[in-house]
C-alpha atoms as a PDB file:
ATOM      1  CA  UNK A   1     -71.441 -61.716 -22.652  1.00  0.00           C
ATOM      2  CA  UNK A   2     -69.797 -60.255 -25.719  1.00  0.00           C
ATOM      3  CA  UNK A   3     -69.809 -62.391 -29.092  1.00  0.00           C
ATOM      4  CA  UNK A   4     -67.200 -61.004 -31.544  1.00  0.00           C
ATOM      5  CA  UNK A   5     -66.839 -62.052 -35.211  1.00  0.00           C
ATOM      6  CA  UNK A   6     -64.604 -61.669 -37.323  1.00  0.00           C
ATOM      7  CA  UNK A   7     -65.145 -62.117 -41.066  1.00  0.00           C
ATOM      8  CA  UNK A   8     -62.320 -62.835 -43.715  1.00  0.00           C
ATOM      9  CA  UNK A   9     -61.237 -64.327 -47.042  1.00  0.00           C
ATOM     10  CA  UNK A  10     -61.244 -68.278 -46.857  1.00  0.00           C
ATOM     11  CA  UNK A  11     -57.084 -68.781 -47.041  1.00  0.00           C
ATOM     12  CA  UNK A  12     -55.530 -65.792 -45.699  1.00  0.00           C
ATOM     13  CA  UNK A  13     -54.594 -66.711 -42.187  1.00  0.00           C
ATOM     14  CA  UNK A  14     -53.430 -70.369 -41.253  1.00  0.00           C
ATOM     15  CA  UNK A  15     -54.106 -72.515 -38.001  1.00  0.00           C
ATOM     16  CA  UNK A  16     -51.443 -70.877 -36.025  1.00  0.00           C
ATOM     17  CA  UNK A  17     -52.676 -67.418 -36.897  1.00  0.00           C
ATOM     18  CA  UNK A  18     -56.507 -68.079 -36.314  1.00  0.00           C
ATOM     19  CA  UNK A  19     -55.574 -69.339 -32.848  1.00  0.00           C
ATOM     20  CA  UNK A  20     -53.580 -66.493 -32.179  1.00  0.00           C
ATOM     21  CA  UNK A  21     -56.401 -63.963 -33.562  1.00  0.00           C
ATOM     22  CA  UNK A  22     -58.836 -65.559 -30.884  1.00  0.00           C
ATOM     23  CA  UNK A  23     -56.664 -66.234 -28.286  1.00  0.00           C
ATOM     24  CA  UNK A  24     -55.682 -61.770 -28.990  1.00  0.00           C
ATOM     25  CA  UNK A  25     -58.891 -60.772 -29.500  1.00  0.00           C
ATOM     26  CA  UNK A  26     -60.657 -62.777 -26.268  1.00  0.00           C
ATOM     27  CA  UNK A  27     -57.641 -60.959 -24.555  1.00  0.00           C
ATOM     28  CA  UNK A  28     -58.423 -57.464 -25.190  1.00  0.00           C
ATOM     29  CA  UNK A  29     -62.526 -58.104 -24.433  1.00  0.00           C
ATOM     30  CA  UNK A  30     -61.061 -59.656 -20.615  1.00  0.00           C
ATOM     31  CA  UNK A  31     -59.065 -56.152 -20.664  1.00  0.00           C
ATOM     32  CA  UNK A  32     -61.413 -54.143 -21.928  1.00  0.00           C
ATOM     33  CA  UNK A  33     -64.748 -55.190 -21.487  1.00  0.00           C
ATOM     34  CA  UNK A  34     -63.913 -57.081 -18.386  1.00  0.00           C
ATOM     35  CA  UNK A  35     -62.073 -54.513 -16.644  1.00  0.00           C
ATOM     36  CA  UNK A  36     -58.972 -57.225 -16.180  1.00  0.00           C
ATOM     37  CA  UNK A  37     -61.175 -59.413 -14.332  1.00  0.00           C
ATOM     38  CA  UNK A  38     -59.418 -63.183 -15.914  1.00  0.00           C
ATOM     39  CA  UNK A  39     -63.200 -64.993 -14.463  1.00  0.00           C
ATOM     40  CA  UNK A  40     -64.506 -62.693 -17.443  1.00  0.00           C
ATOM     41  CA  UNK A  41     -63.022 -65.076 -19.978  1.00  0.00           C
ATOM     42  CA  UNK A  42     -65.238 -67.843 -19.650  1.00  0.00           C
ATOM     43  CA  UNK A  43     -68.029 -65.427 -21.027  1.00  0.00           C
ATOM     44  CA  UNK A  44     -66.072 -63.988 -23.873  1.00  0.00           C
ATOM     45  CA  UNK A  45     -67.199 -65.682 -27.480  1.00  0.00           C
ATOM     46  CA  UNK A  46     -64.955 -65.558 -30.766  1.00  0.00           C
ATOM     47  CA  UNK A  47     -65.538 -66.493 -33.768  1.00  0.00           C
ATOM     48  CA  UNK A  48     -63.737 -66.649 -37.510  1.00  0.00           C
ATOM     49  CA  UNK A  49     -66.184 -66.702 -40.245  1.00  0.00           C
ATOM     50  CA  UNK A  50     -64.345 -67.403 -43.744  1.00  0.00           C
ATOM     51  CA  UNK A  51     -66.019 -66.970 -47.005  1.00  0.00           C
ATOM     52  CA  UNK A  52     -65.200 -67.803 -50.227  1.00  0.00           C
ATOM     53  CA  UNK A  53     -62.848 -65.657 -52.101  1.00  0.00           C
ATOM     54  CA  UNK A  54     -65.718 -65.117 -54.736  1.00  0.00           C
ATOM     55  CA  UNK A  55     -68.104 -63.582 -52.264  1.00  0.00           C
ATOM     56  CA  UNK A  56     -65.832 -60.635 -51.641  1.00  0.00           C
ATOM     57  CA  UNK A  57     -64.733 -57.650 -53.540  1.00  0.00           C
ATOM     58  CA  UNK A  58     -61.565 -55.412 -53.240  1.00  0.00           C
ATOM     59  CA  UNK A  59     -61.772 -52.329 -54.639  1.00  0.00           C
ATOM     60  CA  UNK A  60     -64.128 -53.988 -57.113  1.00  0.00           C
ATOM     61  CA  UNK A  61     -62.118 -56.835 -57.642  1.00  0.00           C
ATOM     62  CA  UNK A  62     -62.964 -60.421 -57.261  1.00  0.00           C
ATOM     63  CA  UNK A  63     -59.542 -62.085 -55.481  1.00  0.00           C
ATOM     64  CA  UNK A  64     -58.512 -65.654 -56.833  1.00  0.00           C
ATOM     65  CA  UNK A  65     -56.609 -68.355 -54.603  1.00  0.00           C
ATOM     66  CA  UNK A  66     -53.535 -67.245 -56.718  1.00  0.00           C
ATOM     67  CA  UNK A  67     -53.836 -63.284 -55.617  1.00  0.00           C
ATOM     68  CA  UNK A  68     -54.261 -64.022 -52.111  1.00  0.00           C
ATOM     69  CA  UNK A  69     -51.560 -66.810 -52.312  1.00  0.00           C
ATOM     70  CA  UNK A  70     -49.485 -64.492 -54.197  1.00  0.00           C
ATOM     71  CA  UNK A  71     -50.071 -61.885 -51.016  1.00  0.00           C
ATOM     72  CA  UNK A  72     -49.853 -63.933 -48.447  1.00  0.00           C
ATOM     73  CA  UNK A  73     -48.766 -67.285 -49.253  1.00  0.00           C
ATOM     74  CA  UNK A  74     -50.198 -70.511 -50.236  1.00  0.00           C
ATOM     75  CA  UNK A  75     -51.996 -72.870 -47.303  1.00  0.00           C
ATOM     76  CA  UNK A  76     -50.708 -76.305 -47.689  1.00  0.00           C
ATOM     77  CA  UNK A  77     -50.620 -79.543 -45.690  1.00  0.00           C
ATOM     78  CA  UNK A  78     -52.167 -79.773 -41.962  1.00  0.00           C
ATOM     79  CA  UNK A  79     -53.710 -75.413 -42.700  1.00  0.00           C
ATOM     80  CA  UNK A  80     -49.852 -74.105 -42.407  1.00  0.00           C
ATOM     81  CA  UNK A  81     -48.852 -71.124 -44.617  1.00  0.00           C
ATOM     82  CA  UNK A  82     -46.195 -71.648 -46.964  1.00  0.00           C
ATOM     83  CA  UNK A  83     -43.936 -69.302 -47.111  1.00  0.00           C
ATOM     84  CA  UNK A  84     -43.740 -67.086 -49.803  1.00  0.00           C
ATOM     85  CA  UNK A  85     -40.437 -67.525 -52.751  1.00  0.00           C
ATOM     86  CA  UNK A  86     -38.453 -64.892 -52.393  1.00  0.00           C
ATOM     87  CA  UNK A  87     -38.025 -62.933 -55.447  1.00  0.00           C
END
């Protein structure tokens, strides 16, 4: 029974994205690790852990909201991504 987690920045990928990440990544274990067999997907375990953006570092850098809004775009109402102004 495989457990998989996956560990990110609180407020880089929105609802739609996070269901697609699991819904990809339980994929390739039924593919992989379950030789194709689709009765292997009721063992297969997922799992998005977020932290807060001040318990990471990039390159020795602390990101803000603002930097990884900046990247990525904001999250606003009901966890959708708002796209990003183009410049």
């Amino acid at each position: 029974m495989p457990y998989v987690t996956i560990s990110t920045v609180r407020g880089i990928f929105d609802v739609a994205q996070k269901k697609a990440l699991l819904e990809r990544v339980t994929d390739l274990m039924v593919e992989i690790e379950g030789q194709g067999n689709p009765d292997f997907r009721r063992n297969v375990w997922v799992k998005i852990e977020e932290g807060e953006p001040a318990s990471w570092s990039l390159g020795g850098m602390i990101p803000t909201s603002e930097m990884i809004a900046g990247a990525f775009g904001a999250i606003g109402e009901g966890g959708r991504r708002v796209a990003k102004a183009k410049a």
